[in-house]
N, C-alpha and C. Protein backbone atom coordinates (compact mmCIF):
# COMPACT_ATOMS: atom_id res chain seq x y z
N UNK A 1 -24.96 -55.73 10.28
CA UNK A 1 -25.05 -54.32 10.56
C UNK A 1 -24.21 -54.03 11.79
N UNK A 2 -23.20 -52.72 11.92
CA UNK A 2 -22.48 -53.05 12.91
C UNK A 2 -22.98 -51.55 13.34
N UNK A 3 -23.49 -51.94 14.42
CA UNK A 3 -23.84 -50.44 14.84
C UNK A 3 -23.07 -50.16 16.23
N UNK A 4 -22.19 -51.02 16.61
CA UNK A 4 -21.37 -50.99 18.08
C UNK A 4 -22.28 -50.51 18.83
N UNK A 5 -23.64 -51.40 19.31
CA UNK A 5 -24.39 -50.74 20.48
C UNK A 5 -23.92 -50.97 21.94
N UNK A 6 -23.41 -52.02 22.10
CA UNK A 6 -22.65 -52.35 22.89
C UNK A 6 -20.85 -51.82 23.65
N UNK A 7 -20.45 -50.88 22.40
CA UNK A 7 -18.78 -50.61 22.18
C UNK A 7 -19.11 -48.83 23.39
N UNK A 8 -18.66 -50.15 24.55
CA UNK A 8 -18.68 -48.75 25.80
C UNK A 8 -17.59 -47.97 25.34
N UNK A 9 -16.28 -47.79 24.61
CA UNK A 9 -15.07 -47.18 24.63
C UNK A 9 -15.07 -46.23 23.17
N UNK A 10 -16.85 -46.11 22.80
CA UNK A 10 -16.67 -45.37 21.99
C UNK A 10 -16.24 -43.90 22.21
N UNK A 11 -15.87 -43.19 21.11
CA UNK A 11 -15.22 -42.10 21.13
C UNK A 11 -16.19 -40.64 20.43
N UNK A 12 -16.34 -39.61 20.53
CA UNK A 12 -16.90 -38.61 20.00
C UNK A 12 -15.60 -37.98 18.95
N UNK A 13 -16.36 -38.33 17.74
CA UNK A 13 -15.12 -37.80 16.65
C UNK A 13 -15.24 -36.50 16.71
N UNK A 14 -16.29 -35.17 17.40
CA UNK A 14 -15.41 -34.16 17.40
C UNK A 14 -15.10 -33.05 18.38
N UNK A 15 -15.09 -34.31 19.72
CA UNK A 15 -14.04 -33.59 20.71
C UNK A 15 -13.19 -34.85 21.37
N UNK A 16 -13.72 -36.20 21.05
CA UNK A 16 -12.40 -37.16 21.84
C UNK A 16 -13.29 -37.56 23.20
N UNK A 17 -14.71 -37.52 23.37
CA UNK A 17 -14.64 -37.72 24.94
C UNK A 17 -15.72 -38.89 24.73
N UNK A 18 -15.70 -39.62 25.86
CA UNK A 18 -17.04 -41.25 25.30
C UNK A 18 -18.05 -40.56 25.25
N UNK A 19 -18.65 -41.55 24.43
CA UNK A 19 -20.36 -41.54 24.26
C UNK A 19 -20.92 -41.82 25.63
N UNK A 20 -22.12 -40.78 25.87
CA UNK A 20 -22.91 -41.16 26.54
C UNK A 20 -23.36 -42.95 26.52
N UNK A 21 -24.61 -43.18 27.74
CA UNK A 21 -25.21 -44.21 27.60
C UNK A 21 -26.54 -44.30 26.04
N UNK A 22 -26.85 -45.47 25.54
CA UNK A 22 -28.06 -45.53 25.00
C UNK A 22 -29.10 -45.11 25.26
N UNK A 23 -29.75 -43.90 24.46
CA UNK A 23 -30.91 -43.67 24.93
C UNK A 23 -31.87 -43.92 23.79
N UNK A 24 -33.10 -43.97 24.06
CA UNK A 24 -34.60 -43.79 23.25
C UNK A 24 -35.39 -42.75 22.58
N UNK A 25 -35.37 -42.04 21.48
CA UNK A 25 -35.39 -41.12 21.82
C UNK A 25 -37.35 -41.44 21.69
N UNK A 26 -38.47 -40.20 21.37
CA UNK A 26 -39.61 -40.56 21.52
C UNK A 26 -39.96 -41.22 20.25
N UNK A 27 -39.70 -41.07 19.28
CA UNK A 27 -39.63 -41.83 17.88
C UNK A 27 -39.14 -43.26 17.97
N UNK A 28 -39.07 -43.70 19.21
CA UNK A 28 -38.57 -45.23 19.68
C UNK A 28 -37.09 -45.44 18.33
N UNK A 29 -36.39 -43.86 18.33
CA UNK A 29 -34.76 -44.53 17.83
C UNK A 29 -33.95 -44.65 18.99
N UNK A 30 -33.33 -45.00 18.36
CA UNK A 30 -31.56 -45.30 19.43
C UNK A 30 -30.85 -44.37 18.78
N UNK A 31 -30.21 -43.53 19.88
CA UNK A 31 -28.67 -42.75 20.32
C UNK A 31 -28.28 -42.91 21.34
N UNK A 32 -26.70 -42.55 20.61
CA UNK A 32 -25.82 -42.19 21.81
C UNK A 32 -25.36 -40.79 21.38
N UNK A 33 -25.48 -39.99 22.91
CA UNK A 33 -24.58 -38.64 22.57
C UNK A 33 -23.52 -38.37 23.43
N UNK A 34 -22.37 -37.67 22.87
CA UNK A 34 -21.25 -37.10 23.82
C UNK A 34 -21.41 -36.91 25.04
N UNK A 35 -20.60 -37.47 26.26
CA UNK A 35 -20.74 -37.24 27.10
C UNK A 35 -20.50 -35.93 27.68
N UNK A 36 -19.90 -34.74 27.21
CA UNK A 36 -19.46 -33.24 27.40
C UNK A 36 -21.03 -33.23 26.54
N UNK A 37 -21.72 -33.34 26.18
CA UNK A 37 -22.81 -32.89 26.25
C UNK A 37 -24.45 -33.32 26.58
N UNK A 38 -25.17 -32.27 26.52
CA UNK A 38 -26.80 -32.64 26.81
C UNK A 38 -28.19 -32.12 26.14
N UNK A 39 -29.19 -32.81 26.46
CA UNK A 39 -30.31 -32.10 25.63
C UNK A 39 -31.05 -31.40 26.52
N UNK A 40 -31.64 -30.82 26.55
CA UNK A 40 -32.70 -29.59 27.15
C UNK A 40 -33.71 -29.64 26.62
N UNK A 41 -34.76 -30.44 26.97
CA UNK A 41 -36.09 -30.74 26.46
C UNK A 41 -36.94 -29.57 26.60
N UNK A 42 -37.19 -28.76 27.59
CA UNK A 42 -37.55 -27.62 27.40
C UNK A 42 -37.37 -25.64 26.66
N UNK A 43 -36.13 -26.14 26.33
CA UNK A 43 -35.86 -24.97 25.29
C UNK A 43 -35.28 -25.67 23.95
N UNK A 44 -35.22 -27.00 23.88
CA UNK A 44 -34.90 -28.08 22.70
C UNK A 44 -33.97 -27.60 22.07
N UNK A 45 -32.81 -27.75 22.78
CA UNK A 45 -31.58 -27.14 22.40
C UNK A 45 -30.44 -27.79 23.16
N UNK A 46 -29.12 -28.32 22.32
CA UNK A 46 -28.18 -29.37 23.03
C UNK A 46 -27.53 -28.33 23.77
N UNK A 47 -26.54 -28.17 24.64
CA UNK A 47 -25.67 -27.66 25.65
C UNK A 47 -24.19 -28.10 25.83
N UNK A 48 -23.12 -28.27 25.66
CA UNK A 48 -22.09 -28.40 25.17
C UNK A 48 -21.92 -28.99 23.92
N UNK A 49 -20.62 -30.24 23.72
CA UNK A 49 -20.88 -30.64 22.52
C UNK A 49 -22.08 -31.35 21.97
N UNK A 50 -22.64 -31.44 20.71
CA UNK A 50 -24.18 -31.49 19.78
C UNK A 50 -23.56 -32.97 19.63
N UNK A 51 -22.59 -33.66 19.36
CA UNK A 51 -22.65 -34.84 18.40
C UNK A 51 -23.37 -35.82 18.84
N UNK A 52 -23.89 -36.57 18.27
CA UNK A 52 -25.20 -37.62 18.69
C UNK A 52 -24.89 -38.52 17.42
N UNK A 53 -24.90 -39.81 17.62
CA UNK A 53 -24.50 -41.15 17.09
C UNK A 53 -25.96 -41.90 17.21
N UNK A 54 -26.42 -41.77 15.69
CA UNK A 54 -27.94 -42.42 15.88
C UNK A 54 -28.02 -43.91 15.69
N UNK A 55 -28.53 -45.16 15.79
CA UNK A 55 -28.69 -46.33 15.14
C UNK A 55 -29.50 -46.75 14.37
N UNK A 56 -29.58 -47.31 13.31
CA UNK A 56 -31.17 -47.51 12.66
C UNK A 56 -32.09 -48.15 13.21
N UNK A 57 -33.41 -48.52 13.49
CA UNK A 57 -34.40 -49.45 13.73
C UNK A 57 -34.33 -50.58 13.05
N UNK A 58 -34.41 -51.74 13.22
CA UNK A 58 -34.52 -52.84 12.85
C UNK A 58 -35.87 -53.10 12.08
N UNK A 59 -35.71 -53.19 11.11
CA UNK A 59 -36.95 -53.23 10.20
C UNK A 59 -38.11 -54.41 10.89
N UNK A 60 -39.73 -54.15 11.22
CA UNK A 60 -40.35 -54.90 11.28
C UNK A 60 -41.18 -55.95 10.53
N UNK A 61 -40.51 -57.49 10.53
CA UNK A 61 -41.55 -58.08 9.36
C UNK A 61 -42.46 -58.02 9.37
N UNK A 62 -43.85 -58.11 7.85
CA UNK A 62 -45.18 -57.70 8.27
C UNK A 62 -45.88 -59.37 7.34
N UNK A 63 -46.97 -59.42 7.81
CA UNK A 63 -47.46 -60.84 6.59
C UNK A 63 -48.20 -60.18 5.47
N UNK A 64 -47.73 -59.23 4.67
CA UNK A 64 -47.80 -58.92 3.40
C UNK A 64 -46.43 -59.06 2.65
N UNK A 65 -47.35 -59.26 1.45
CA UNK A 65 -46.30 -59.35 0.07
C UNK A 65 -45.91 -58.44 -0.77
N UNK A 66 -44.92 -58.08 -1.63
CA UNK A 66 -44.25 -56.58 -2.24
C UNK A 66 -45.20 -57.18 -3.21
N UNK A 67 -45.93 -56.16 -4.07
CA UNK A 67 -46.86 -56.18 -5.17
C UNK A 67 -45.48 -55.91 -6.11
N UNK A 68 -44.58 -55.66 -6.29
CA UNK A 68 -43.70 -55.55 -7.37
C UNK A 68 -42.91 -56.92 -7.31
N UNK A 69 -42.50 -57.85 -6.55
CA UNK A 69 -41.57 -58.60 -6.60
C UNK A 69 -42.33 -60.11 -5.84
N UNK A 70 -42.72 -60.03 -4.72
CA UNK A 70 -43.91 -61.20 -4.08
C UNK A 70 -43.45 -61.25 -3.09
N UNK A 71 -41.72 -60.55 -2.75
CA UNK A 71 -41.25 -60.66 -1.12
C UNK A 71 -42.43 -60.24 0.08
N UNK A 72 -41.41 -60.77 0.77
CA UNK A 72 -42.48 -60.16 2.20
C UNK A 72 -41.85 -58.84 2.30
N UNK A 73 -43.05 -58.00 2.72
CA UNK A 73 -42.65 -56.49 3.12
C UNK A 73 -42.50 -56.66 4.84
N UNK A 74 -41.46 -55.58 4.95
CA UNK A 74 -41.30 -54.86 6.19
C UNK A 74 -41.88 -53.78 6.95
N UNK A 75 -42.12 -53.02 8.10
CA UNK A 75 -42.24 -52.03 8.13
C UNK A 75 -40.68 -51.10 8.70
N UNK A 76 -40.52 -50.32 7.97
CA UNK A 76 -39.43 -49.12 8.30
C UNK A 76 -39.40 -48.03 9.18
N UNK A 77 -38.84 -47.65 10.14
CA UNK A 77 -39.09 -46.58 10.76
C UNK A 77 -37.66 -45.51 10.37
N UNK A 78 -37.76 -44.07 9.92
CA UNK A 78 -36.42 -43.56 9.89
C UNK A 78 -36.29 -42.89 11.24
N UNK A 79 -35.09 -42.05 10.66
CA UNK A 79 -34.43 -41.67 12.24
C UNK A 79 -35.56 -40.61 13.05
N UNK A 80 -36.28 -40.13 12.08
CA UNK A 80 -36.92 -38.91 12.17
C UNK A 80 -38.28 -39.47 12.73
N UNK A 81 -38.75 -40.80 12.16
CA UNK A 81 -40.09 -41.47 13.11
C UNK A 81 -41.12 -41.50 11.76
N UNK A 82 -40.44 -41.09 10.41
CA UNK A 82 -41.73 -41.65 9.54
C UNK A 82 -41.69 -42.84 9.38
N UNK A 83 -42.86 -43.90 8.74
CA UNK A 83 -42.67 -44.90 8.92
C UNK A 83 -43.02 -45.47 7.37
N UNK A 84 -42.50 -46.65 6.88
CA UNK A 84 -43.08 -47.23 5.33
C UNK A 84 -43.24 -48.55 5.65
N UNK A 85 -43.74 -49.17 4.34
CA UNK A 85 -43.19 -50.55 4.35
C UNK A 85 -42.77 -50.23 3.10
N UNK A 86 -41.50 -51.12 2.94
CA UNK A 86 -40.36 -51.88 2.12
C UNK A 86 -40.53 -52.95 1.92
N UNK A 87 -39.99 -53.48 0.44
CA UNK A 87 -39.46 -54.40 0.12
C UNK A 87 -38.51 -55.08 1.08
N UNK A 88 -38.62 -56.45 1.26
CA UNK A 88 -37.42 -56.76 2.18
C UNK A 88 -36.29 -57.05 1.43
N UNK A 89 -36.28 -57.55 -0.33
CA UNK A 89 -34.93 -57.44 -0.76
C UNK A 89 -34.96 -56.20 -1.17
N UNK A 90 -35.08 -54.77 -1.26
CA UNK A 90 -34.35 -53.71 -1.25
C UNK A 90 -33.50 -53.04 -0.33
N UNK A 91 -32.52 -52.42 -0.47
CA UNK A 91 -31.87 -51.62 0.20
C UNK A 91 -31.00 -50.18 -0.43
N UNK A 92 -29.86 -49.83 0.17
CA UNK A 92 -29.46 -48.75 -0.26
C UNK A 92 -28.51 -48.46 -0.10
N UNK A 93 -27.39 -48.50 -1.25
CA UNK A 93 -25.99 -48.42 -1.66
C UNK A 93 -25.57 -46.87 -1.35
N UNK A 94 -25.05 -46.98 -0.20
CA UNK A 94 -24.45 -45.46 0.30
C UNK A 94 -23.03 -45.14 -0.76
N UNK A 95 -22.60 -45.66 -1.29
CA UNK A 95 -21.51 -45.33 -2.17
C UNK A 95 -22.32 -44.33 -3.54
N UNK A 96 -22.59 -45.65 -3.63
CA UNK A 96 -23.55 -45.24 -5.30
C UNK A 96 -24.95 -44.24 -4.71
N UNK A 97 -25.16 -43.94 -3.75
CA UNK A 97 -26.58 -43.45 -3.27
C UNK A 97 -27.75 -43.35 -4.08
N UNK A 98 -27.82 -44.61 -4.23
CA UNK A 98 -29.09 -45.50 -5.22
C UNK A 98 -29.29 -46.39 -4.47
N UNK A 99 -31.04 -47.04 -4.87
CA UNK A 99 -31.68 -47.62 -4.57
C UNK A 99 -31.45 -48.75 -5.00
N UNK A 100 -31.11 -50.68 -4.56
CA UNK A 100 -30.22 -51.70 -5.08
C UNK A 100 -31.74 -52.75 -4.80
N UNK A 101 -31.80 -53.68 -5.75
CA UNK A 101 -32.84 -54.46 -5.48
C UNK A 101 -34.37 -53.84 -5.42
N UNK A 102 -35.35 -54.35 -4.79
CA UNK A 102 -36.39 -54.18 -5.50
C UNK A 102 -36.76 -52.84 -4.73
N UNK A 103 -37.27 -51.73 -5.30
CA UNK A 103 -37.18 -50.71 -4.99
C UNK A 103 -38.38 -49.76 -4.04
N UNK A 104 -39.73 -51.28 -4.02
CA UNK A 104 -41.09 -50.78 -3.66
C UNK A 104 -40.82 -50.09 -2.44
N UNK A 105 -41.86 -48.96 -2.33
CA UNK A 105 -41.80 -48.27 -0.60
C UNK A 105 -42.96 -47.94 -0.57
N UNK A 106 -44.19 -47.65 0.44
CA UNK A 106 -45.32 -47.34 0.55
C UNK A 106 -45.07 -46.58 2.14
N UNK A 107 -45.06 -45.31 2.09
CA UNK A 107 -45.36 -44.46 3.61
C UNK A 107 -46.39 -44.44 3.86
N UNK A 108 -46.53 -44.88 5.34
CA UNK A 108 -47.40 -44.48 5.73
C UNK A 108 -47.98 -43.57 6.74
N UNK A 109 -48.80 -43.28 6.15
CA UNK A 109 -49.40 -42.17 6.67
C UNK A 109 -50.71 -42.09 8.03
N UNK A 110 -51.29 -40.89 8.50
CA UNK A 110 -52.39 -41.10 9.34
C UNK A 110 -52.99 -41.39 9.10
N UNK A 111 -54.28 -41.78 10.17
CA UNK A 111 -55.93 -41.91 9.60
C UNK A 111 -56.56 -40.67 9.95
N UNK A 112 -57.78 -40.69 9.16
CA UNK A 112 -59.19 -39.80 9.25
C UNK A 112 -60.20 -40.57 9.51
N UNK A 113 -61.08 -39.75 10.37
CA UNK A 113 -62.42 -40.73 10.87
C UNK A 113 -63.10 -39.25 10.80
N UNK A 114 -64.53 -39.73 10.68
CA UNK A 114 -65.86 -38.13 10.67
C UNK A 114 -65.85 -37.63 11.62
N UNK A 115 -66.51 -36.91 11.71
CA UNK A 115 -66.70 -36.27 13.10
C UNK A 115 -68.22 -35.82 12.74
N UNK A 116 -68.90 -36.05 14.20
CA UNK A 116 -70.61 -35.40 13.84
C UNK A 116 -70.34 -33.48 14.12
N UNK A 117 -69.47 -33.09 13.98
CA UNK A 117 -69.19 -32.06 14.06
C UNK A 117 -68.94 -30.96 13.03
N UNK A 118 -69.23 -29.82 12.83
CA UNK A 118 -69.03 -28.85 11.78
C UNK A 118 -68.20 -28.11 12.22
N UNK A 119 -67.52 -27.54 10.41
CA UNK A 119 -66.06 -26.25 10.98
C UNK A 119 -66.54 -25.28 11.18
N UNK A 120 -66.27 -24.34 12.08
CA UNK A 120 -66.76 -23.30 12.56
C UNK A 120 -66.99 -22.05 11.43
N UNK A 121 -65.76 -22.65 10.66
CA UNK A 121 -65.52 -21.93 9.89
C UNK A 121 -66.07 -21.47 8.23
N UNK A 122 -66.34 -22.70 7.77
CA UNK A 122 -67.04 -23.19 6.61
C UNK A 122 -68.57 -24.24 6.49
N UNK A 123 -68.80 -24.41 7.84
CA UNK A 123 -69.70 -25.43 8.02
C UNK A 123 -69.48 -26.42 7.27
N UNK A 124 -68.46 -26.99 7.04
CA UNK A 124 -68.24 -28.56 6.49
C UNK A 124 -68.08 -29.36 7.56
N UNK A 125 -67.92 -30.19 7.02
CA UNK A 125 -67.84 -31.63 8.33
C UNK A 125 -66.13 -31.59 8.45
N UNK A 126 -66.45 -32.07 9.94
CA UNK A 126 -65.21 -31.58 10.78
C UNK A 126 -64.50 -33.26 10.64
N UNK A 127 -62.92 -33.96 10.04
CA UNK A 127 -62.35 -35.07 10.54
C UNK A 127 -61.69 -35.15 11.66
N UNK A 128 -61.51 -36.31 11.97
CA UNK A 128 -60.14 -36.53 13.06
C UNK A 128 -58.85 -37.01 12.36
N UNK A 129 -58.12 -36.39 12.43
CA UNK A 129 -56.62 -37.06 12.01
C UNK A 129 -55.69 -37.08 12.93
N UNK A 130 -54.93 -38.55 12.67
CA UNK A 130 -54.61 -39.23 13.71
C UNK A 130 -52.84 -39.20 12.84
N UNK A 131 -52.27 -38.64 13.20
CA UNK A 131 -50.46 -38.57 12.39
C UNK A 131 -49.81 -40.04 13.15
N UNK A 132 -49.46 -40.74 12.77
CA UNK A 132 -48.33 -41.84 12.31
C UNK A 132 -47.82 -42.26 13.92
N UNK A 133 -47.34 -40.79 14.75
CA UNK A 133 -46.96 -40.56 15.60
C UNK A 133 -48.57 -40.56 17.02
N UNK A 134 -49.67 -40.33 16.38
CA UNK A 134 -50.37 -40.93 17.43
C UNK A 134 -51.00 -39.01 17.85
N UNK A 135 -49.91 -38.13 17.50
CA UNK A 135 -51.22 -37.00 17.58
C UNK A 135 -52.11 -36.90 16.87
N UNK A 136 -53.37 -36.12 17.47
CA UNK A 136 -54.48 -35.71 16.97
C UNK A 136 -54.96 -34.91 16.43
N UNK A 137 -55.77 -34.54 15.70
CA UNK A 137 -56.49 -33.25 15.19
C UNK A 137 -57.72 -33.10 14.77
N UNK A 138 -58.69 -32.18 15.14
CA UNK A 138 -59.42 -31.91 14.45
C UNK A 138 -59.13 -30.99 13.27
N UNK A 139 -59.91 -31.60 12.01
CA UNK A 139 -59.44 -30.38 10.84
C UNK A 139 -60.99 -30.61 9.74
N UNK A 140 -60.81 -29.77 8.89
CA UNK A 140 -61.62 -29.37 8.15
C UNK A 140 -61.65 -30.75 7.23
N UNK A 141 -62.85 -30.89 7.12
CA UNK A 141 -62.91 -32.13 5.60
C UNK A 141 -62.74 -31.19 4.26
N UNK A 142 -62.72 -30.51 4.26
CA UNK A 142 -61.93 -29.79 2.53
C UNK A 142 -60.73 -28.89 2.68
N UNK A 143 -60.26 -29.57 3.64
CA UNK A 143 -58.54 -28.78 3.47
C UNK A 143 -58.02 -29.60 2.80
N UNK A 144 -56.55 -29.34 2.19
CA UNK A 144 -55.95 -30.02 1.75
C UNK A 144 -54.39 -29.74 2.13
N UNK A 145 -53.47 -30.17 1.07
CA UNK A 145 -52.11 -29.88 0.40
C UNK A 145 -51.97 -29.44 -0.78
N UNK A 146 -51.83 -28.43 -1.29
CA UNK A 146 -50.87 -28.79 -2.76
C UNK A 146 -49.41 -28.71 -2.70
N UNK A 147 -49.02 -30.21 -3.17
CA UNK A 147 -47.23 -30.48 -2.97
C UNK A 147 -46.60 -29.82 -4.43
N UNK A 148 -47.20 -29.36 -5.25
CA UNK A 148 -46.36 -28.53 -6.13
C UNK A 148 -46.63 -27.00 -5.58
N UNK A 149 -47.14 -26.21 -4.87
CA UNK A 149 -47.28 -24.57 -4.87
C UNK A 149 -46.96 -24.42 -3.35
N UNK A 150 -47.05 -25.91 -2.41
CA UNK A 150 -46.21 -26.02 -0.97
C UNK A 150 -47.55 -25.01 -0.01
N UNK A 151 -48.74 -24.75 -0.70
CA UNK A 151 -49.53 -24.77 0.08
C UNK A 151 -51.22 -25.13 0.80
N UNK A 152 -51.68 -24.36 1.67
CA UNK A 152 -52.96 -25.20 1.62
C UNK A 152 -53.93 -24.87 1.02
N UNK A 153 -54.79 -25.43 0.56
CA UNK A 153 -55.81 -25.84 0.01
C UNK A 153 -57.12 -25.59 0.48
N UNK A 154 -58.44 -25.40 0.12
CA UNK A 154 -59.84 -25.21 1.31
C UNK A 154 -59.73 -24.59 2.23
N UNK A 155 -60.36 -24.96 3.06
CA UNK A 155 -60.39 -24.59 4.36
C UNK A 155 -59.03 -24.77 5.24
N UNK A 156 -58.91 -23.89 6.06
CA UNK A 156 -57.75 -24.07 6.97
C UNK A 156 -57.49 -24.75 8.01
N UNK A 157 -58.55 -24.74 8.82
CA UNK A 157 -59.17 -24.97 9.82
C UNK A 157 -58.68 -26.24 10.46
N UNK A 158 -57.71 -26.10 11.54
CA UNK A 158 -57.16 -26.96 12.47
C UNK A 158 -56.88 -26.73 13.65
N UNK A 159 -57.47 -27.42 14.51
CA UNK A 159 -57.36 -27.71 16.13
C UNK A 159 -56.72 -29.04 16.38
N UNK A 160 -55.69 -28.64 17.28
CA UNK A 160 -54.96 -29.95 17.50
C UNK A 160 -55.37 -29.88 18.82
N UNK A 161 -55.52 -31.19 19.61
CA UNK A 161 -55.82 -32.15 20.60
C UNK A 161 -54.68 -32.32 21.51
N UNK A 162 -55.18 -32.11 23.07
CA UNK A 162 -54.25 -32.53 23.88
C UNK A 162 -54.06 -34.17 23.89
N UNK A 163 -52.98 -34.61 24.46
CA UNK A 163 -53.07 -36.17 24.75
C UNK A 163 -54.20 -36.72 25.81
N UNK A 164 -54.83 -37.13 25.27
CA UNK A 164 -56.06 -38.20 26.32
C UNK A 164 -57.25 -36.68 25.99
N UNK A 165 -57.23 -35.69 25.20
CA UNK A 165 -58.66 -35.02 24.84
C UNK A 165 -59.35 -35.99 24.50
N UNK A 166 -60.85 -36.27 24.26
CA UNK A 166 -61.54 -37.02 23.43
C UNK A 166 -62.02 -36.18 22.96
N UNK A 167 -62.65 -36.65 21.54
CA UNK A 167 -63.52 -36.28 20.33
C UNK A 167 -64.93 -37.01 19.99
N UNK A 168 -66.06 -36.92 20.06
CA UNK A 168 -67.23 -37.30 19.74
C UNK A 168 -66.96 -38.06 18.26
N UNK A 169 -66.79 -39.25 17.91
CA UNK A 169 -66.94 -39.34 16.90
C UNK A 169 -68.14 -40.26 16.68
N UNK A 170 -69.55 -40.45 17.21
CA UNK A 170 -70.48 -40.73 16.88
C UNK A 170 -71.09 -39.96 15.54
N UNK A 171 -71.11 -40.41 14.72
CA UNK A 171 -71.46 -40.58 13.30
C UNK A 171 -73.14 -40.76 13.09
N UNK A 172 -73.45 -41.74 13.93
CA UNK A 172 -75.04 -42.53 13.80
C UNK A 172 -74.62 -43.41 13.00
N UNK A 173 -73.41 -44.38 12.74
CA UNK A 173 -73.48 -45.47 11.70
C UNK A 173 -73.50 -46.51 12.86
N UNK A 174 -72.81 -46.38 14.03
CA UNK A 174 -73.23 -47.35 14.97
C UNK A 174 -74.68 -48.01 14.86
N UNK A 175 -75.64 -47.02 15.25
CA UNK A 175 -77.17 -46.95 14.81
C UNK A 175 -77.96 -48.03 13.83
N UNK A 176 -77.11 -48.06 12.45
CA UNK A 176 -77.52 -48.85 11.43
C UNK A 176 -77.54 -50.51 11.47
N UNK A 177 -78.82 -51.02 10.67
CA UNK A 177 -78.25 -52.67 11.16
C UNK A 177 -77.03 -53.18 9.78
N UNK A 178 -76.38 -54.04 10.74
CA UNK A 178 -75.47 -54.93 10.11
C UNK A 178 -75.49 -54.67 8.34
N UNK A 179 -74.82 -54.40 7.21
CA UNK A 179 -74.81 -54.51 6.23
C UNK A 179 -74.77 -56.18 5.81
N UNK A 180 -75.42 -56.81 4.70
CA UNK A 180 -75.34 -58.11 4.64
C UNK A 180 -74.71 -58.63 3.04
């Protein structure tokens, strides 16, 4: 994989001036951007030239096996910070822009845990969901998705969580003895 992370004399193909240094972005990717330009984290908007030179993540091995083939799976991160596991012999023919070798992918997604809490809204029981990325939420246990009509489902009902809020999630299953 040649990602020239190292190639200080790179060039910005569309004004001519070097790449910035390597940075991180919070999705733990790698860029480099033009040095005639910058990001503005607070109005999230670049300021001279935009071009930005991303690198891929290095796929993480995992000690599971592809249920389609018996390889060991990986985990994937894209540029954007979703994450899967892969097949480790699959990949992806940018010519042909098809899928080459074994083709399994499994995203993954957040968790949900209960909450001893009700929606304000519906009196159902309130979850915690936890996104990929590590934010939080409280939301309704009968909301949903529908991915064919692109909308929601049940209840609406979502409160998102500052970083380091806590949430009560005492249940009373602590309480119970040992299952045997």
């Amino acid at each position: 994989m040649d990602n020239n992370l190292n190639n200080e004399d790179e060039k910005c193909p569309k004004c001519g001036s070097d790449l910035g240094e390597l940075a991180v972005a919070p999705t733990g990717s790698k860029l480099r951007r033009c040095s005639k330009g910058s990001w503005d984290a607070q109005t999230r908007t670049a300021t001279g030239c935009n071009f930005v030179k991303w690198y891929p993540l290095d796929p993480t091995p995992l000690d599971e096996k592809c249920p389609k083939c018996g390889s060991p799976l990986v985990l994937a991160v894209t540029r954007f910070g979703k994450k899967m596991k892969k097949c480790s012999k699959g990949g992806w023919d940018k010519v042909e822009r098809k899928a080459t070798g074994c083709d399994y992918i499994e995203w993954i997604n957040g968790t949900t845990e209960p909450l001893s809490e009700t929606c304000p809204e519906c009196k159902s029981p309130l979850v915690l969901f936890t996104t990929t990325t590590g934010k939080r939420m409280k939301k309704c246990s009968t909301g949903g998705w529908d991915k064919v009509k692109k909308e929601a489902t049940g209840c609406t009902f979502v409160q998102w969580l500052k970083p380091g809020e806590m949430v009560n999630t005492n249940t009373g299953e602590e309480n119970l003895p040992p299952e045997n």
